[in-house]
PDB file of N, CA and C in Angstrom:
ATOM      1  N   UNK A   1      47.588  19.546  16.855  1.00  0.00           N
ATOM      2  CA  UNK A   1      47.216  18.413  16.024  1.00  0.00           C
ATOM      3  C   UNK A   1      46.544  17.357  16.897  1.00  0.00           C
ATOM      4  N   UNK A   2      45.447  16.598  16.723  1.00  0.00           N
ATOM      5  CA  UNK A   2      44.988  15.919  17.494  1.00  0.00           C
ATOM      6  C   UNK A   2      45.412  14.464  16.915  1.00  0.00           C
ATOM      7  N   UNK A   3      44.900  13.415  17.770  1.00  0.00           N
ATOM      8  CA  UNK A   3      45.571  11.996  17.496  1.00  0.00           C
ATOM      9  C   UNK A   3      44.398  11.476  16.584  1.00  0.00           C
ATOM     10  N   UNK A   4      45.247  10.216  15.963  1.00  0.00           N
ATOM     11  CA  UNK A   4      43.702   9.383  15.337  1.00  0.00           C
ATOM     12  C   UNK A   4      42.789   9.180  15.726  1.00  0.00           C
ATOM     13  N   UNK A   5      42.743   8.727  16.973  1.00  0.00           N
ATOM     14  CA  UNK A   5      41.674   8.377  17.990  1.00  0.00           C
ATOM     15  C   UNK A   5      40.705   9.692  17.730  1.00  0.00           C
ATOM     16  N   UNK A   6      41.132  10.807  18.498  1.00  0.00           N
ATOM     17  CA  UNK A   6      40.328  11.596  18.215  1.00  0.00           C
ATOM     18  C   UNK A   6      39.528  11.599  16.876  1.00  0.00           C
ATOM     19  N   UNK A   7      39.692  11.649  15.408  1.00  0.00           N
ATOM     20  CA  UNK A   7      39.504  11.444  15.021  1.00  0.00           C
ATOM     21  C   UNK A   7      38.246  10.601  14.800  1.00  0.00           C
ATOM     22  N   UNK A   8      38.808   9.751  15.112  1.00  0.00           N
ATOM     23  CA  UNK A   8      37.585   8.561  14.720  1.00  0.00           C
ATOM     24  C   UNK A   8      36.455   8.886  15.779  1.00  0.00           C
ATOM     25  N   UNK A   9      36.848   9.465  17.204  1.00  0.00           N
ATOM     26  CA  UNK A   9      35.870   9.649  17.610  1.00  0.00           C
ATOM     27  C   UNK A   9      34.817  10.869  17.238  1.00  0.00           C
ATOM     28  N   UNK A  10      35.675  11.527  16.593  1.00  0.00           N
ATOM     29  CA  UNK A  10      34.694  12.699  15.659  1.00  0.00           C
ATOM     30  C   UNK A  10      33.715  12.465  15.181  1.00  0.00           C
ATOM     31  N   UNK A  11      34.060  11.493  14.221  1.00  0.00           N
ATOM     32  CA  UNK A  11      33.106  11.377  13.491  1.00  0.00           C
ATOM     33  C   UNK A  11      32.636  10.343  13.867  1.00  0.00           C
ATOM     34  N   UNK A  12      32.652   9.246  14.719  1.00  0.00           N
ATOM     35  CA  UNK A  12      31.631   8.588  15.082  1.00  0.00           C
ATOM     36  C   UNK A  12      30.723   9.528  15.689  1.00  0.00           C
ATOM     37  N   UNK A  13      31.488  10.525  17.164  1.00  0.00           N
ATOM     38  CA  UNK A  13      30.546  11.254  17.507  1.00  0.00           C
ATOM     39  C   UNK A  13      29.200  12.024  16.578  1.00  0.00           C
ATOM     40  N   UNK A  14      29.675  12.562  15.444  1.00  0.00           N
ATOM     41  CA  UNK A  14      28.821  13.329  14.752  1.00  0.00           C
ATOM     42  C   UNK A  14      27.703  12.020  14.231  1.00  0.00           C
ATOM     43  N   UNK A  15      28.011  11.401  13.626  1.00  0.00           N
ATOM     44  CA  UNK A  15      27.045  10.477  13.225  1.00  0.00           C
ATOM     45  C   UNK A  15      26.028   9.893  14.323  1.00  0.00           C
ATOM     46  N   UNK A  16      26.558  10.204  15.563  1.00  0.00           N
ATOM     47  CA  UNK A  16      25.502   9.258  16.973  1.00  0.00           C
ATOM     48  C   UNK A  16      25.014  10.720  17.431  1.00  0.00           C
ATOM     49  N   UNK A  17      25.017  11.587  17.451  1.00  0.00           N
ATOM     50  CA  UNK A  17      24.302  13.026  18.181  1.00  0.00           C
ATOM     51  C   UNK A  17      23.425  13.071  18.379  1.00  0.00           C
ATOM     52  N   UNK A  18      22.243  12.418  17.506  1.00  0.00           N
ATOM     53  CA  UNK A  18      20.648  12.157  17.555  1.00  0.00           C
ATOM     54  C   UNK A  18      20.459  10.810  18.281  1.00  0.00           C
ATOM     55  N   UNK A  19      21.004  10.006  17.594  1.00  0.00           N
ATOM     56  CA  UNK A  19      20.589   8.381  18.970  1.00  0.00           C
ATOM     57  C   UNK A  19      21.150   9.040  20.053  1.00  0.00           C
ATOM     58  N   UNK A  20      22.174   9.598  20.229  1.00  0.00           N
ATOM     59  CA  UNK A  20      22.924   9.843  21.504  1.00  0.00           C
ATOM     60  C   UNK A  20      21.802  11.213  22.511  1.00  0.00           C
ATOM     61  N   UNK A  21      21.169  11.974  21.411  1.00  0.00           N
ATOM     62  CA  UNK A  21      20.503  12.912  22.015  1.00  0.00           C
ATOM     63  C   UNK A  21      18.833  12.114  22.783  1.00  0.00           C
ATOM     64  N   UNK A  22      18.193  10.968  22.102  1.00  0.00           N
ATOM     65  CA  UNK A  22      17.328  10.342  22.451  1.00  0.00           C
ATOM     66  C   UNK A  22      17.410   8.924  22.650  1.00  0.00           C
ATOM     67  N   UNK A  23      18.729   8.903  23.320  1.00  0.00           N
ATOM     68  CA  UNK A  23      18.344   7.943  25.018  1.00  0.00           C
ATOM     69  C   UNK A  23      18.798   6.531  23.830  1.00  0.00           C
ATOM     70  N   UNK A  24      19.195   6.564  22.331  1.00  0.00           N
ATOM     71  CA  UNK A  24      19.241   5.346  21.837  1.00  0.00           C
ATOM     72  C   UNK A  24      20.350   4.849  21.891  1.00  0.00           C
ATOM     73  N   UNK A  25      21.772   5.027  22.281  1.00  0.00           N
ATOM     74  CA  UNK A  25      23.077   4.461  22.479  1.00  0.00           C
ATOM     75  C   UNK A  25      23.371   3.621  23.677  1.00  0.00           C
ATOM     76  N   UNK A  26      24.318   2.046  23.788  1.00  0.00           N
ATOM     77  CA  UNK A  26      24.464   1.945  24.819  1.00  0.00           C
ATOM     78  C   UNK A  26      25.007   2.209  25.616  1.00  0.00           C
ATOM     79  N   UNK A  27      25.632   1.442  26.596  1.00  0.00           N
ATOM     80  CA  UNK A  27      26.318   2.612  27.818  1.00  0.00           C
ATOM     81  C   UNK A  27      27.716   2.999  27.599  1.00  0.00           C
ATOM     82  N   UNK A  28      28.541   1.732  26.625  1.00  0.00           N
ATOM     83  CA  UNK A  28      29.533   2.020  26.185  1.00  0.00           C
ATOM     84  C   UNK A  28      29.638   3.351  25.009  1.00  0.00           C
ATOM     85  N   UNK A  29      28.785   2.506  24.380  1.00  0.00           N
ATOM     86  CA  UNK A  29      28.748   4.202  22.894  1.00  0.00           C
ATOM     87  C   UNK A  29      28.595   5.756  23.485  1.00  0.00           C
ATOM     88  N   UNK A  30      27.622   5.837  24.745  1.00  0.00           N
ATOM     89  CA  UNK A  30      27.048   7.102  25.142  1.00  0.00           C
ATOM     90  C   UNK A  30      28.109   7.564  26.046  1.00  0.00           C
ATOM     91  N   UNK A  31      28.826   6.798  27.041  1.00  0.00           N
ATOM     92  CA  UNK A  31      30.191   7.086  27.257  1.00  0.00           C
ATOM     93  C   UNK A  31      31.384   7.792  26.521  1.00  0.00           C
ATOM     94  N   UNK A  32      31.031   7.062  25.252  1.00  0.00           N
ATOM     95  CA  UNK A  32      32.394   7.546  23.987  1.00  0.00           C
ATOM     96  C   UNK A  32      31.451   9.069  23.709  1.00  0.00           C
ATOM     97  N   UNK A  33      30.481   9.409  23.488  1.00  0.00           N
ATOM     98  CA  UNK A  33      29.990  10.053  22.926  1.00  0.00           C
ATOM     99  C   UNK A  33      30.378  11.497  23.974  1.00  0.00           C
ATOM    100  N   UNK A  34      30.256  11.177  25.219  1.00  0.00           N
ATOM    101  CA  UNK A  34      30.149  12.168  26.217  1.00  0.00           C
ATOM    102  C   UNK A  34      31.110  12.777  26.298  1.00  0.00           C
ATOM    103  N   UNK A  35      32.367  11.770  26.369  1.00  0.00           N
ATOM    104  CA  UNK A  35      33.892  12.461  26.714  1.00  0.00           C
ATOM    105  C   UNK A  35      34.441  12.896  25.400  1.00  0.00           C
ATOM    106  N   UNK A  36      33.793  12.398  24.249  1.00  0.00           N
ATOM    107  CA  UNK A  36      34.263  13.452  22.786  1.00  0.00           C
ATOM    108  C   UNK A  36      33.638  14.576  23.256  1.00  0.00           C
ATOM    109  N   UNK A  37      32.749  14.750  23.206  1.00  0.00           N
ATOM    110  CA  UNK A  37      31.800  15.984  23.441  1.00  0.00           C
ATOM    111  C   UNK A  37      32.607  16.744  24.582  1.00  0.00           C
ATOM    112  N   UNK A  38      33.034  16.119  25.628  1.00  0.00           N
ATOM    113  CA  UNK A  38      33.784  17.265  26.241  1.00  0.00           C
ATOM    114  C   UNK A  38      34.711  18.048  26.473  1.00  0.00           C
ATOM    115  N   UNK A  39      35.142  16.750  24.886  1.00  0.00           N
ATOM    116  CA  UNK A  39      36.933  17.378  24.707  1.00  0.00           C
ATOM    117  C   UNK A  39      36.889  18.132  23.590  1.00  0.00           C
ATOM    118  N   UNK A  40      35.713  17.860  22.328  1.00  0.00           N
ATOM    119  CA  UNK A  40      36.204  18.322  21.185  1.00  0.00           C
ATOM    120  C   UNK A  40      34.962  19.773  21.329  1.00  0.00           C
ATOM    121  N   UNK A  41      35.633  20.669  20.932  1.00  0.00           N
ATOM    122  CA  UNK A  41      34.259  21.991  21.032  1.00  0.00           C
ATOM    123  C   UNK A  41      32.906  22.180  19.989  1.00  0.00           C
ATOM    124  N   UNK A  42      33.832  21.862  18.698  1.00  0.00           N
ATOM    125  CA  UNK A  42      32.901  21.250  17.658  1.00  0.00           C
ATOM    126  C   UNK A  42      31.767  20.685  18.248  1.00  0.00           C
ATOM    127  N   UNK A  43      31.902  19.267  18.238  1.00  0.00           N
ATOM    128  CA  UNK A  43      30.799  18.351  18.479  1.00  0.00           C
ATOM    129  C   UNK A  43      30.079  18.901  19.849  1.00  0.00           C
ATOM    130  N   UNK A  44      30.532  19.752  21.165  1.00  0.00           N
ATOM    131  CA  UNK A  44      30.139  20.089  22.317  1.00  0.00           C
ATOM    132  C   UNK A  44      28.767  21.175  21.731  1.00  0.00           C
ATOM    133  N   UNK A  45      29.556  21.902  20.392  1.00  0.00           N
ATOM    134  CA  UNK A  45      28.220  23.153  19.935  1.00  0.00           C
ATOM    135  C   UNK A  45      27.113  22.191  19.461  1.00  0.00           C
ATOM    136  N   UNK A  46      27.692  21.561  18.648  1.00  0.00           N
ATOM    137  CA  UNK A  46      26.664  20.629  17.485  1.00  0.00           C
ATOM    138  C   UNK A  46      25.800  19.585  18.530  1.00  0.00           C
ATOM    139  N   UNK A  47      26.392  19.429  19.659  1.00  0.00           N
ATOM    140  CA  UNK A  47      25.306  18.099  20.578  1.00  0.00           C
ATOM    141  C   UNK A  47      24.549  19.759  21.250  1.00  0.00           C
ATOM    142  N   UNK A  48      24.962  21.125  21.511  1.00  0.00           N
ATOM    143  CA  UNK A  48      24.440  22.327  22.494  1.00  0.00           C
ATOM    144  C   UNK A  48      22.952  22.800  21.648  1.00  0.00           C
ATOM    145  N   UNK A  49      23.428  22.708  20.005  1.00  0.00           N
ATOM    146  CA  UNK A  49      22.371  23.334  18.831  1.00  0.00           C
ATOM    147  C   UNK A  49      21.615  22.362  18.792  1.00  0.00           C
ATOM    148  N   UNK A  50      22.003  21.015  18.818  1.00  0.00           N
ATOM    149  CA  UNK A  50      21.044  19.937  18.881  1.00  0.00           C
ATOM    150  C   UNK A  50      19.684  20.278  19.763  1.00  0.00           C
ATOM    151  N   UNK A  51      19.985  20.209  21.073  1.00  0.00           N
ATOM    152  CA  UNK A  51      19.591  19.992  21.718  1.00  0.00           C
ATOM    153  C   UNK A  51      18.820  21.454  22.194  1.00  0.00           C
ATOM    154  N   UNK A  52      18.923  22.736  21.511  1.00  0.00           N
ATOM    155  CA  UNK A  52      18.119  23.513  21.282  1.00  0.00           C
ATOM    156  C   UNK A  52      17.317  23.690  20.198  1.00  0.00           C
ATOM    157  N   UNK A  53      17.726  22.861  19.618  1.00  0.00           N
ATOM    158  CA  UNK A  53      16.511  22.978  18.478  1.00  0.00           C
ATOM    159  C   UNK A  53      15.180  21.711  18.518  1.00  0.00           C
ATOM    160  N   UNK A  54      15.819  20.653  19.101  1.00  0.00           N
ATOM    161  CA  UNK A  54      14.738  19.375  19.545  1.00  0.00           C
ATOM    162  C   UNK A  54      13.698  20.384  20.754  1.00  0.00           C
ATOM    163  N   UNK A  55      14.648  21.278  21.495  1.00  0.00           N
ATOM    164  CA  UNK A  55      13.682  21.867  22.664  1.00  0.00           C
ATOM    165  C   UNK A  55      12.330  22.825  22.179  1.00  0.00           C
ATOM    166  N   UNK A  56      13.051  23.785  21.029  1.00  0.00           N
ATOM    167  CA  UNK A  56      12.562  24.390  20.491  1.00  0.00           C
ATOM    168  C   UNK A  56      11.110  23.680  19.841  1.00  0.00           C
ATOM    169  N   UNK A  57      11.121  22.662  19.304  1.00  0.00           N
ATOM    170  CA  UNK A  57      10.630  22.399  18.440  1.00  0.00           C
ATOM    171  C   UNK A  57       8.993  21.067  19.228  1.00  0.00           C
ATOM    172  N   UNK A  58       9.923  21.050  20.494  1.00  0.00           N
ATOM    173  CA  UNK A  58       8.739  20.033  21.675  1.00  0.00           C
ATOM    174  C   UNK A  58       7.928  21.705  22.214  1.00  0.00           C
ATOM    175  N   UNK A  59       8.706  22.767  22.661  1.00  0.00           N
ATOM    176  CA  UNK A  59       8.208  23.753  22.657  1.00  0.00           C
ATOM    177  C   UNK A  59       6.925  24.469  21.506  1.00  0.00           C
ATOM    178  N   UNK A  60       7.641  24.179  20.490  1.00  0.00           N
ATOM    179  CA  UNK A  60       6.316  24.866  18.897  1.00  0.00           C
ATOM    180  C   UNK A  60       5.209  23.845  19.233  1.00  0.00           C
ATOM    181  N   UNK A  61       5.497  22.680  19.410  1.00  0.00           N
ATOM    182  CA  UNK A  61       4.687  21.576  19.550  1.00  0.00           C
ATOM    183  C   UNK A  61       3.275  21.592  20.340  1.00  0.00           C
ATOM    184  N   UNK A  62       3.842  21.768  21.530  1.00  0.00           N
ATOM    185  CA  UNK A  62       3.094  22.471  23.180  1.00  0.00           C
ATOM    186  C   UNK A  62       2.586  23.138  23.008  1.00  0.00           C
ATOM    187  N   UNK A  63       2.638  24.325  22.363  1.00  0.00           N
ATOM    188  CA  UNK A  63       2.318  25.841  22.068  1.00  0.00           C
ATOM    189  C   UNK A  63       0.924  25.630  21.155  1.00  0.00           C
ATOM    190  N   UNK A  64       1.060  24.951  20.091  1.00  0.00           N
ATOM    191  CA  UNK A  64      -0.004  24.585  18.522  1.00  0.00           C
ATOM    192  C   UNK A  64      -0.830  23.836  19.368  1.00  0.00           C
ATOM    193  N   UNK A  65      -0.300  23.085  20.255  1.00  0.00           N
ATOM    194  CA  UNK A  65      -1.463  22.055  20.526  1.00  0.00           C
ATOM    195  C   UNK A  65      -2.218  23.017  21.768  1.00  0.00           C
ATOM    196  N   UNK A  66      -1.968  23.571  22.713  1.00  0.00           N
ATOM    197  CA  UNK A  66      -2.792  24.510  23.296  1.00  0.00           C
ATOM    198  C   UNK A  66      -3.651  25.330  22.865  1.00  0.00           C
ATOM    199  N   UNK A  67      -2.853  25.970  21.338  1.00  0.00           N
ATOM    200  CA  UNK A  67      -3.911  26.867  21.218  1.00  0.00           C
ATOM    201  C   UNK A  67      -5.118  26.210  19.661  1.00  0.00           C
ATOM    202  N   UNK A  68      -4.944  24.885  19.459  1.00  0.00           N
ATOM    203  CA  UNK A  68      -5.329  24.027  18.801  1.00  0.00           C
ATOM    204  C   UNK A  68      -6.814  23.469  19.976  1.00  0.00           C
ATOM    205  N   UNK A  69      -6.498  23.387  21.004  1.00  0.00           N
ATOM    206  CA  UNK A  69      -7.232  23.067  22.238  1.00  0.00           C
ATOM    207  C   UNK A  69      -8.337  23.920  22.234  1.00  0.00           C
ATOM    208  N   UNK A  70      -7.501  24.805  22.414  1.00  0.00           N
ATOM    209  CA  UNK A  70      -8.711  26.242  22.504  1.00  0.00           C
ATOM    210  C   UNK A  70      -9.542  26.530  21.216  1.00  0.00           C
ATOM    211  N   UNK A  71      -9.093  26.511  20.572  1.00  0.00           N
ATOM    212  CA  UNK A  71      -9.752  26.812  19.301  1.00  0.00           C
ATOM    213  C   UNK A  71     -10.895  25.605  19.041  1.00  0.00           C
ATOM    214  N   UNK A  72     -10.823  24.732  19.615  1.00  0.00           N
ATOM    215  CA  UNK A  72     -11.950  23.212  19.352  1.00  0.00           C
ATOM    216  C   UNK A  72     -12.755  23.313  20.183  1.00  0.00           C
ATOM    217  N   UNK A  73     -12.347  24.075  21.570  1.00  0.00           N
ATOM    218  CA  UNK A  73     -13.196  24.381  23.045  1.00  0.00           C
ATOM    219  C   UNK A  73     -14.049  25.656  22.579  1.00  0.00           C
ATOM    220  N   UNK A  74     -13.729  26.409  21.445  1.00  0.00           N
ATOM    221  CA  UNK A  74     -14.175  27.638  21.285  1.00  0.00           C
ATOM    222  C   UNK A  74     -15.091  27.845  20.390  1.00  0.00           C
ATOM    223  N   UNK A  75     -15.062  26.730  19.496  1.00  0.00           N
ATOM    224  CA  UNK A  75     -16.068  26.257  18.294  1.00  0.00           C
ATOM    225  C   UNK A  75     -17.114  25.358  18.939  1.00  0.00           C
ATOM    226  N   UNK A  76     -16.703  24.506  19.691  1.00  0.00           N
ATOM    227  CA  UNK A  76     -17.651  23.763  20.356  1.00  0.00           C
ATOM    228  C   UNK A  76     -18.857  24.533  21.629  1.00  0.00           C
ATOM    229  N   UNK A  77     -18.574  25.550  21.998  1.00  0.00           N
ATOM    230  CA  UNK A  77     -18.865  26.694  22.497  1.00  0.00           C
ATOM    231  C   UNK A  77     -20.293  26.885  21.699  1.00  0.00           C
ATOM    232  N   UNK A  78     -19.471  27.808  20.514  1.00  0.00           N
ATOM    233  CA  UNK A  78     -19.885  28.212  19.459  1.00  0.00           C
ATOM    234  C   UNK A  78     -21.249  27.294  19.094  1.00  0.00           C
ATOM    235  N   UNK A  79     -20.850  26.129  18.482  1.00  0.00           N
ATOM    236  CA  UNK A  79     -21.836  25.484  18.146  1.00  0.00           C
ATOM    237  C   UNK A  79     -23.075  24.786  19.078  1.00  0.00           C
ATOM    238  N   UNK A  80     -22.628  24.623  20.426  1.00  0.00           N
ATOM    239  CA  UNK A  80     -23.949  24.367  21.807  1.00  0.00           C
ATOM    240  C   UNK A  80     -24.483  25.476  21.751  1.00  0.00           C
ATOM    241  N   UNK A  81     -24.119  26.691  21.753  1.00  0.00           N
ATOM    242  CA  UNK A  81     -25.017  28.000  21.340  1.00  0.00           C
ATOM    243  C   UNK A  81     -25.360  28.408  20.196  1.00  0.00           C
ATOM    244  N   UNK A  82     -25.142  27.649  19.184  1.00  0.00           N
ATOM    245  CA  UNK A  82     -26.040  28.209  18.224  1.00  0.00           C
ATOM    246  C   UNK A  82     -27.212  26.448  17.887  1.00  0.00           C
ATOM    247  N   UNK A  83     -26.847  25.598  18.660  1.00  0.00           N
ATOM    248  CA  UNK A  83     -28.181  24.284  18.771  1.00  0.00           C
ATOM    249  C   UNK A  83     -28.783  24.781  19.839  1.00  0.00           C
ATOM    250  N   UNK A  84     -28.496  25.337  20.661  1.00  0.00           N
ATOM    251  CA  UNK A  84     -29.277  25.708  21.937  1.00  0.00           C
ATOM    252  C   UNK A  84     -30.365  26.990  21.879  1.00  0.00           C
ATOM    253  N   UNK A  85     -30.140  27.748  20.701  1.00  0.00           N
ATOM    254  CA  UNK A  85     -31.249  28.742  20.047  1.00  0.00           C
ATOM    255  C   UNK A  85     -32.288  28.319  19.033  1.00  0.00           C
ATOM    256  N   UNK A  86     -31.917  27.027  18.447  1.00  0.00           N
ATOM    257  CA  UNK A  86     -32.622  26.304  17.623  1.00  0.00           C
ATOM    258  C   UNK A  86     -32.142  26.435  15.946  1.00  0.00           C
ATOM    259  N   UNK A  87     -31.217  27.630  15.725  1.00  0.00           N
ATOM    260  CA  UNK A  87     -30.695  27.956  14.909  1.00  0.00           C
ATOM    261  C   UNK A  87     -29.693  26.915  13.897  1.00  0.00           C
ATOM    262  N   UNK A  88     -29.687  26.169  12.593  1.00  0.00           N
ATOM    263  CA  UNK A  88     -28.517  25.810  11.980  1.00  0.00           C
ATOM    264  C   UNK A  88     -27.748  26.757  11.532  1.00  0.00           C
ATOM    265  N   UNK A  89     -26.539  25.513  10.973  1.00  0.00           N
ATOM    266  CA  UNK A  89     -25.585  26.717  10.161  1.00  0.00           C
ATOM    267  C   UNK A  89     -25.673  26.091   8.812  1.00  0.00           C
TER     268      UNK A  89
END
């Protein structure tokens, strides 16, 4: 059985996971946040999934915009060679 405290830090924890995941809590809150997280396993998965899915998702990000890059470098290509034959489209 865990104590009230715990408790309350539950669910404060759950409600701060995202400020707490981007740098927005202060030093006291991110403190509370850390040592729930290392006691309760719950919130330890839920801050672990967090924080693979924000990765995941700066990752999809990176990825679209590279090949978003290329694809504008590849049309632009495209189109200096087809003004450079004298040709429209």
């Amino acid at each position: 059985m865990h104590s009230p405290r715990f408790h309350l830090d539950h669910r404060f924890t759950r409600g701060r996971l995202s400020a707490f995941h981007d740098g927005e809590l202060g030093p006291v809150e991110r403190r509370r946040v850390e040592h729930h997280i290392a006691d309760c396993p719950d919130c330890g998965r839920a801050a672990r999934s967090l924080q693979r899915v924000i990765g995941g998702l700066a990752l999809l990000r990176r990825r679209n915009r590279s090949r978003l890059a290329a694809g504008v470098i590849e049309r632009l290509r495209t189109q200096t060679r087809r003004d450079g034959d004298g040709s429209r489209h």
